[in-house]
Protein backbone atom coordinates (compact mmCIF):
# COMPACT_ATOMS: atom_id res chain seq x y z
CA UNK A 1 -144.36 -84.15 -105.69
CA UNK A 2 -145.15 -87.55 -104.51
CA UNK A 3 -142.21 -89.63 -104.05
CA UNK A 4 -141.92 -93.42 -104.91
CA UNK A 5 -139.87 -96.71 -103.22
CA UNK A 6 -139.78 -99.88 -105.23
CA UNK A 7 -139.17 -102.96 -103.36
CA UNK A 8 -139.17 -106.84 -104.04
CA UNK A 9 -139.85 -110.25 -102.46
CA UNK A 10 -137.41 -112.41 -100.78
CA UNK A 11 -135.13 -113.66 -102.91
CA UNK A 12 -132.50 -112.03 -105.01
CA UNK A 13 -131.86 -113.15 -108.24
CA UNK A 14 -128.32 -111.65 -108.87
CA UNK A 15 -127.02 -113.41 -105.72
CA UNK A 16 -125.96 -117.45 -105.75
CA UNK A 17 -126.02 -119.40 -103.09
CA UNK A 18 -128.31 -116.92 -101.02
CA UNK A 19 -131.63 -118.55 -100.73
CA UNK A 20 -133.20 -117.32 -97.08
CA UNK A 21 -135.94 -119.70 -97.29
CA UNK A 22 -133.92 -123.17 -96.83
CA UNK A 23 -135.98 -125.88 -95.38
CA UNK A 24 -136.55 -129.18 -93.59
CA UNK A 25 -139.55 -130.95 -93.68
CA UNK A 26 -141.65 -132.86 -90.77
CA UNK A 27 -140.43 -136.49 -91.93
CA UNK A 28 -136.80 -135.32 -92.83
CA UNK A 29 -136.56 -133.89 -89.28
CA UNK A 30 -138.40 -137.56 -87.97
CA UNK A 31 -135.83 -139.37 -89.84
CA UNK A 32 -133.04 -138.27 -87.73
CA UNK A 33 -133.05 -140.75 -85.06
CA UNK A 34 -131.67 -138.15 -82.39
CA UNK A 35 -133.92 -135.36 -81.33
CA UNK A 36 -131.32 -132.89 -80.47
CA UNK A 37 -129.06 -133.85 -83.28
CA UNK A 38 -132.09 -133.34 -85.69
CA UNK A 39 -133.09 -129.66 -83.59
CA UNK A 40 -129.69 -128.17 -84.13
CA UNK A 41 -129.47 -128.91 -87.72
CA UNK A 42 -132.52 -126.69 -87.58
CA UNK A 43 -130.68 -124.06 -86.00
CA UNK A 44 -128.36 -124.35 -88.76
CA UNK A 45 -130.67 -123.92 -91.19
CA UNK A 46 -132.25 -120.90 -89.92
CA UNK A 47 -128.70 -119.39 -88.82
CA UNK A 48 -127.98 -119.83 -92.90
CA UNK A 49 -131.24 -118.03 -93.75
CA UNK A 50 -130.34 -115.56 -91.69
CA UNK A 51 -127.09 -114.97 -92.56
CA UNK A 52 -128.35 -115.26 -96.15
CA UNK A 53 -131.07 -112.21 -95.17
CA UNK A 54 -128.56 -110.31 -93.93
CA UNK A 55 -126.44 -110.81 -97.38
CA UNK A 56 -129.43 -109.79 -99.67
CA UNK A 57 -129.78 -106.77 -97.36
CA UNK A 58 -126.47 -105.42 -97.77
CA UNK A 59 -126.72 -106.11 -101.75
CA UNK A 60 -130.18 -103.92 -101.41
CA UNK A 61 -128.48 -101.17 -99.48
CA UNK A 62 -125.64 -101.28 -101.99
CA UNK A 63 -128.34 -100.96 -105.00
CA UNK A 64 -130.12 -98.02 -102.83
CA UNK A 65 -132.97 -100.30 -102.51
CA UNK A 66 -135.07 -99.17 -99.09
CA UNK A 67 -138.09 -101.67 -99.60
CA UNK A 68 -137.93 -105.39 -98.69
CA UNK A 69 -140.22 -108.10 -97.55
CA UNK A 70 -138.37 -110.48 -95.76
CA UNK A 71 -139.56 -114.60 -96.36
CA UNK A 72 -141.86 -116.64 -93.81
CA UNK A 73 -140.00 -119.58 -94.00
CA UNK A 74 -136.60 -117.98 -91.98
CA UNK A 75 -137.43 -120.25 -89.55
CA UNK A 76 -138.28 -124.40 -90.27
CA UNK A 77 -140.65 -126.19 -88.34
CA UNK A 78 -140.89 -122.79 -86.16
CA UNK A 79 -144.20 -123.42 -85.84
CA UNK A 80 -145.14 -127.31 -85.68
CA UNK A 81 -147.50 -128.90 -83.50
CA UNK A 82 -144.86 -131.21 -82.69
CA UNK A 83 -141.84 -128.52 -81.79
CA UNK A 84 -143.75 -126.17 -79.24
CA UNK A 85 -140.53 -126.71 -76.68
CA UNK A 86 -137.69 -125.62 -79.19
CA UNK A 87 -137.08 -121.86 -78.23
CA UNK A 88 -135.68 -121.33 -81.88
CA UNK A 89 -135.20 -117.23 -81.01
CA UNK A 90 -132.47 -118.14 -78.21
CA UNK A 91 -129.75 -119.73 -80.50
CA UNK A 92 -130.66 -116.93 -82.85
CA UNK A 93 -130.41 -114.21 -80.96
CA UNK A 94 -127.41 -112.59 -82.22
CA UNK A 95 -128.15 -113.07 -86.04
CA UNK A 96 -131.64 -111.79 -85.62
CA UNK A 97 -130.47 -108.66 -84.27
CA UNK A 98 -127.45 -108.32 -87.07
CA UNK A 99 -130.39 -108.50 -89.67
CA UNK A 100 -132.67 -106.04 -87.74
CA UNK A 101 -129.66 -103.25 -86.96
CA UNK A 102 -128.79 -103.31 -90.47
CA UNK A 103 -131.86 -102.73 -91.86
CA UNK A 104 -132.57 -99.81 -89.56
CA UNK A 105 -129.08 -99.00 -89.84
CA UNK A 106 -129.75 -98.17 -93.60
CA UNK A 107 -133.70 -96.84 -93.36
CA UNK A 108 -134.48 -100.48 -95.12
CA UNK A 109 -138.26 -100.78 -94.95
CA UNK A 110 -138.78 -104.67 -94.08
CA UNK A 111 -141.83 -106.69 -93.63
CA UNK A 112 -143.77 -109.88 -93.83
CA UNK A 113 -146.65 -111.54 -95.86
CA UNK A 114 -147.40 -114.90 -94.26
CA UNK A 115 -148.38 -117.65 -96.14
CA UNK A 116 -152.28 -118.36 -97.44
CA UNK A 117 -152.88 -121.13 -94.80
CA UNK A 118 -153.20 -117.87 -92.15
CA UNK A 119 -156.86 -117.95 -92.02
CA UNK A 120 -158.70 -115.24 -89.38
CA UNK A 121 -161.80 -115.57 -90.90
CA UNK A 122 -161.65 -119.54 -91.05
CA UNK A 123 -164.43 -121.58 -89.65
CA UNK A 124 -162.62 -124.07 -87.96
CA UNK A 125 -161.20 -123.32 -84.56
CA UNK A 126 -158.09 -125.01 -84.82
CA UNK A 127 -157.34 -123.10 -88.04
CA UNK A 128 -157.81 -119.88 -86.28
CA UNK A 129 -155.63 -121.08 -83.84
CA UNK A 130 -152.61 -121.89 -85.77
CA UNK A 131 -153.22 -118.60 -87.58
CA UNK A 132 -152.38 -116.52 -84.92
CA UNK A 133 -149.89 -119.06 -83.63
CA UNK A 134 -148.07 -118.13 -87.32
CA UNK A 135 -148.79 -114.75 -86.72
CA UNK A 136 -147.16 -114.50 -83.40
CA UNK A 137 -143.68 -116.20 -84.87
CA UNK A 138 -143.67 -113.59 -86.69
CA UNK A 139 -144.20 -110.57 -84.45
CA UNK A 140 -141.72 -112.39 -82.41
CA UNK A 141 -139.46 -112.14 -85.85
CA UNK A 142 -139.52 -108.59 -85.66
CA UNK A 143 -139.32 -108.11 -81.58
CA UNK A 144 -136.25 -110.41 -81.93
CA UNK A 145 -134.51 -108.16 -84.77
CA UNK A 146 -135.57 -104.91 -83.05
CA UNK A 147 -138.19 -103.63 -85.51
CA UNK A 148 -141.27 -102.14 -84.11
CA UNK A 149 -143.97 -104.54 -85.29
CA UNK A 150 -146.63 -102.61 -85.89
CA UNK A 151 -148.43 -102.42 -89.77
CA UNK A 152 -145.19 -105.43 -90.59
CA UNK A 153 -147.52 -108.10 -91.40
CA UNK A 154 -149.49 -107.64 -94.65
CA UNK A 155 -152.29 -110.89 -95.53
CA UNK A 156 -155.46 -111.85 -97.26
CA UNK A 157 -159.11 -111.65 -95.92
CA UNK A 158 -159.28 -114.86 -95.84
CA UNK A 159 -161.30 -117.73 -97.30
CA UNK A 160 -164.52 -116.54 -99.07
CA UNK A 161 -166.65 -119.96 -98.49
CA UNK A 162 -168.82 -119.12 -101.41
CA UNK A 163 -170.28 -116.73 -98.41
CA UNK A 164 -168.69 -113.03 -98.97
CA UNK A 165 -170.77 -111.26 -96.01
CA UNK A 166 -170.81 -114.11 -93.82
CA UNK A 167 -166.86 -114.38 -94.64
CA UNK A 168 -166.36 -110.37 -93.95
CA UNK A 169 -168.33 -110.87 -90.76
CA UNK A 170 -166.47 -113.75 -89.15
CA UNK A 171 -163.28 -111.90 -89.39
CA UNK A 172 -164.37 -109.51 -87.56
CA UNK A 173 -166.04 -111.51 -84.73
CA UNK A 174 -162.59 -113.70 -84.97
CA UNK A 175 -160.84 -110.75 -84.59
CA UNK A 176 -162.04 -109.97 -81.13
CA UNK A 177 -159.92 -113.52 -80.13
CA UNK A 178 -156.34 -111.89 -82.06
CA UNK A 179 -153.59 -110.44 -79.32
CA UNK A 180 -153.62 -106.76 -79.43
CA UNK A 181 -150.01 -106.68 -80.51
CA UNK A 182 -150.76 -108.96 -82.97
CA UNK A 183 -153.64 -106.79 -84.29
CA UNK A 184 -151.87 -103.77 -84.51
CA UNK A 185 -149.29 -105.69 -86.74
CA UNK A 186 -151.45 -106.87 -89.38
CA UNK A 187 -152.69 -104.76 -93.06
CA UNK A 188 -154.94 -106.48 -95.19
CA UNK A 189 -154.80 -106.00 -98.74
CA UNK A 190 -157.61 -106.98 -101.58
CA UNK A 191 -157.37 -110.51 -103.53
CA UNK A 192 -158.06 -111.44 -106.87
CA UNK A 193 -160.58 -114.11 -106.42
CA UNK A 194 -162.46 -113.48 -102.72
CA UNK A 195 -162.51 -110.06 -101.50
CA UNK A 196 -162.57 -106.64 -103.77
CA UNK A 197 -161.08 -103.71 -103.14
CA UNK A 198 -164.66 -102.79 -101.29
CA UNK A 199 -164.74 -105.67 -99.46
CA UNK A 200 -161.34 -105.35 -98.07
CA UNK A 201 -161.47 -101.55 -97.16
CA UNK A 202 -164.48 -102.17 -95.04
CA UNK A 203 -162.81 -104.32 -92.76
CA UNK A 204 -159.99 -102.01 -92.63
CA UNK A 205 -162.55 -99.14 -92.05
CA UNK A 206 -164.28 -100.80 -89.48
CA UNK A 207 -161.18 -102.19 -87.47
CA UNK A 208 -158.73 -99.71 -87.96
CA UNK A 209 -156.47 -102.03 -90.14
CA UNK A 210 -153.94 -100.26 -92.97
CA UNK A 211 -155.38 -100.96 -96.39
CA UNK A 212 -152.69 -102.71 -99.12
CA UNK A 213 -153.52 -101.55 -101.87
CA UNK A 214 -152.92 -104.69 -104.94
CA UNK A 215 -153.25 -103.11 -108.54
CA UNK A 216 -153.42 -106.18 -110.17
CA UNK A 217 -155.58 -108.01 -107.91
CA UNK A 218 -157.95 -105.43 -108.35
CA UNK A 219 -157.52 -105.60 -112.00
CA UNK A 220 -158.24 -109.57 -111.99
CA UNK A 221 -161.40 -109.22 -109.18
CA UNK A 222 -163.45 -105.98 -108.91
CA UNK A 223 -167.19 -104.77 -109.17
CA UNK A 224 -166.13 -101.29 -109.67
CA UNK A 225 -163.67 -100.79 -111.89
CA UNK A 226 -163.35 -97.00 -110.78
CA UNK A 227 -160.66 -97.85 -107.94
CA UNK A 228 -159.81 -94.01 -107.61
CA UNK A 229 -162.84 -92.47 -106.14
CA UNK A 230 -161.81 -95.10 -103.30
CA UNK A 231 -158.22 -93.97 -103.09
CA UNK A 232 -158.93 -90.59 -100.33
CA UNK A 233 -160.49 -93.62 -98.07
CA UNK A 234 -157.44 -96.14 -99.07
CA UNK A 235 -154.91 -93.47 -97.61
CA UNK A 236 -157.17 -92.57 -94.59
CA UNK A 237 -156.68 -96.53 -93.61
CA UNK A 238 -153.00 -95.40 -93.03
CA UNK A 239 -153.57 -92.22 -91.19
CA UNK A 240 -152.39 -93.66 -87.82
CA UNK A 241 -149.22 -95.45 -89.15
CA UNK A 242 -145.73 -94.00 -88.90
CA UNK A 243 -144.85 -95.91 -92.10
CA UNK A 244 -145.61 -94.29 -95.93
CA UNK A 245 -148.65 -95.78 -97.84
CA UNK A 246 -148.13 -99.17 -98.95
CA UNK A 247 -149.35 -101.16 -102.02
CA UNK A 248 -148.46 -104.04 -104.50
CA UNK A 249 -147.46 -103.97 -107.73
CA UNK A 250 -147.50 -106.86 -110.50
CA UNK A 251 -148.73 -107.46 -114.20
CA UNK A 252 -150.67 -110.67 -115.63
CA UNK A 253 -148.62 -113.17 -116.98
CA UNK A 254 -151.13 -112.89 -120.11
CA UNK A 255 -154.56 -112.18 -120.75
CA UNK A 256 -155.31 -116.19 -120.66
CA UNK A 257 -153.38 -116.65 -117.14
CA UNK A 258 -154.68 -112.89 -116.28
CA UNK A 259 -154.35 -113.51 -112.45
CA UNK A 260 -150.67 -115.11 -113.05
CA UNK A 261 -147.50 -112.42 -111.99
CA UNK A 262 -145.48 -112.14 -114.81
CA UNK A 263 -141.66 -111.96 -114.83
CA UNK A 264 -141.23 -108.29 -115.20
CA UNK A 265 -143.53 -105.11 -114.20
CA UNK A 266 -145.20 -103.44 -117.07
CA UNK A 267 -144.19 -100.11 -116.96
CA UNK A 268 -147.09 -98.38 -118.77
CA UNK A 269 -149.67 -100.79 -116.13
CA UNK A 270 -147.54 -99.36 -113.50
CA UNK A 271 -147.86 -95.59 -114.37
CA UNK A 272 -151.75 -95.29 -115.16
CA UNK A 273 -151.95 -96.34 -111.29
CA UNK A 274 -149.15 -93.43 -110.47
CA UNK A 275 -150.72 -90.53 -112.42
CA UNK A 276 -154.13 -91.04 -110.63
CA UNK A 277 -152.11 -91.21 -107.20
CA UNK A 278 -149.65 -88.09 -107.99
CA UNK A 279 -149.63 -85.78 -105.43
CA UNK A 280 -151.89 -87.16 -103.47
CA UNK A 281 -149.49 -88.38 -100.60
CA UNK A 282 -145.67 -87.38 -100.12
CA UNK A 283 -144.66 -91.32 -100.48
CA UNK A 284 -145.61 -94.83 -101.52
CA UNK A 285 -143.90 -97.62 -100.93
CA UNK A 286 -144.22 -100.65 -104.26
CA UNK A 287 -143.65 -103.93 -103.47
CA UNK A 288 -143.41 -105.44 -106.91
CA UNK A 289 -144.84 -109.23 -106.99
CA UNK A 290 -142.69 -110.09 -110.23
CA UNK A 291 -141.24 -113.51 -110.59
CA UNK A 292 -137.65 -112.33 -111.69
CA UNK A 293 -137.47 -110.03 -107.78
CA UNK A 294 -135.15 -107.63 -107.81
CA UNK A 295 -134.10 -108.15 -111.33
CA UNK A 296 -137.91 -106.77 -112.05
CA UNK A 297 -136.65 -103.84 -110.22
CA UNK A 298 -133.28 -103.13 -112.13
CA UNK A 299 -135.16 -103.24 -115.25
CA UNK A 300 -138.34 -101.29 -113.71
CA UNK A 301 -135.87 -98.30 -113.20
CA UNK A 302 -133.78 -98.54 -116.02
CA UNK A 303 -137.55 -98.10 -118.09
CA UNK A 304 -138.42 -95.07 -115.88
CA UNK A 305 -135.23 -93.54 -116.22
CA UNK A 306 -136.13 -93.12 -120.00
CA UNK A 307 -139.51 -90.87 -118.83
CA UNK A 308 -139.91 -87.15 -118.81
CA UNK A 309 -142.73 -87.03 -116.09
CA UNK A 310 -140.03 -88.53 -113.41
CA UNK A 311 -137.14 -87.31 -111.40
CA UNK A 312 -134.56 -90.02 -110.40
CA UNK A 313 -133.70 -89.89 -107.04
CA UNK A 314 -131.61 -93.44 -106.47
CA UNK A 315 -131.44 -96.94 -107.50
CA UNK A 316 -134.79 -97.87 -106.41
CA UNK A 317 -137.07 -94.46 -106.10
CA UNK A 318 -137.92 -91.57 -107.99
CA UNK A 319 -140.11 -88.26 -107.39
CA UNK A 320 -143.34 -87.99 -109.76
CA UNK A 321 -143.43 -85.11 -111.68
């Protein structure tokens, strides 16, 4: 029996007062006339969103939720042009560590997806640059709290340029520049407007990268609909990870906004992916990409729990008949 984790994004949306992804802007931070004054309210933002992590974690280990991808924007300005001699990890030290101990504390499966401005395969040198700048905040993220980075970072190809070869092929020569810690963070997963499903698993064929697996990507962007007679080669992409299989789960908003996440997961959309994956693998981990977050999950298992072709194990996973 295969058993499956649900997870969610970020925020929680039975918690007030709990956002982790607080914020200051460029010209907010210029407007304070003091430089010091203006870094330390920074601190203080990030110390919130920390403390704020560390409160949606315990909520998620009281729901027996073990899935959860933690925000990219923990940590303001973290990565500005303008702010390369604010060591933001040494005032935060002590929370970082709190929010990594916990979650390994409680087998709490955490990871990143950086924002769509993280560009390997751009053109532009600078671009690339900042990328893996961005990328390296957040492998030092995960160093900070004590979690082994490695397959914590999940992102896109990249930009398509009307050029899909030429795209596929410049991330690969840009990947030569990447850290190898920072490489052996990363797993790509397939988009629904750029890169397929086929695209995206012969990257992760050719460099070794763990494939993520999005349903409803694939669903919005594919030139073979048949998805499953690529799934033995999807789980191979994962043979050298420690970590279950990972993939993403969401439904369209409607069939007019098709490529839109809905509020809630369609249960019935979620299951025709299951029973072609049953057995297959002893776990796989589902981040759901649902506006309404964990409240997606609540109601998620509260539909399941109604099935016959399920066996409940906790508040967020279940074995597959």
């Amino acid at each position: 029996m295969t058993i499956v984790r649900l997870g969610y994004v970020a925020m929680s949306m039975e918690l007030k007062n709990a956002s982790p992804s607080q914020t200051m802007t460029y010209a907010q931070f210029q407007k304070i006339d003091d430089r010091e004054a203006a870094i330390r309210k920074l601190e203080r933002i990030s110390l919130s969103n920390l403390q704020h992590t560390l409160r949606i974690l315990k909520h998620n280990a009281a729901s027996e939720i073990h899935f959860y991808r933690l925000t990219s924007r923990l940590i303001p300005l973290a990565n500005h042009g303008e702010l390369r001699d604010w060591n933001y990890l040494k005032p935060l030290q002590k929370q970082l560590r709190e929010v990594g101990d916990f979650a390994k504390e409680h087998n709490i499966r955490i990871d990143f997806h950086p924002d769509h401005f993280v560009l390997i395969n751009s053109m532009k040198k600078d671009i690339l640059k900042n990328s893996i700048q961005t990328l390296k905040m957040h492998y030092l993220l995960l160093k900070g709290m004590g979690i082994d980075p490695t397959h914590r970072c999940v992102m896109h190809v990249g930009g398509n340029y009307k050029e899909t070869e030429a795209s596929l092929e410049r991330f690969i020569d840009n990947w030569m520049v990447v850290p190898r810690s920072i490489q052996k963070m990363i797993m790509l997963e397939n988009d629904d407007t750029s890169f397929t499903l086929e695209d995206t698993l012969y990257l992760c064929e050719k460099l070794d990268i763990p494939l993520v697996f999005d349903y409803h990507h694939h669903l919005a962007h594919h030139r073979n609909a048949e998805w499953e007679v690529l799934w033995d080669r999807i789980i191979q992409t994962w043979r050298h990870s420690s970590l279950p299989v990972k993939m993403h789960i969401s439904s369209p908003k409607n069939q007019k906004a098709f490529r839109h996440h809905a509020d809630f997961v369609d249960t019935d959309l979620f299951f025709q992916f299951l029973k072609e994956i049953k057995g297959s693998i002893p776990q796989i981990d589902c981040m759901i990409e649902a506006k309404r977050k964990d409240e997606a999950l609540f109601q998620l298992m509260e539909e399941i729990k109604t099935r016959d072709d399920v066996e409940i194990i906790d508040g967020s996973s279940f074995h597959l008949k």
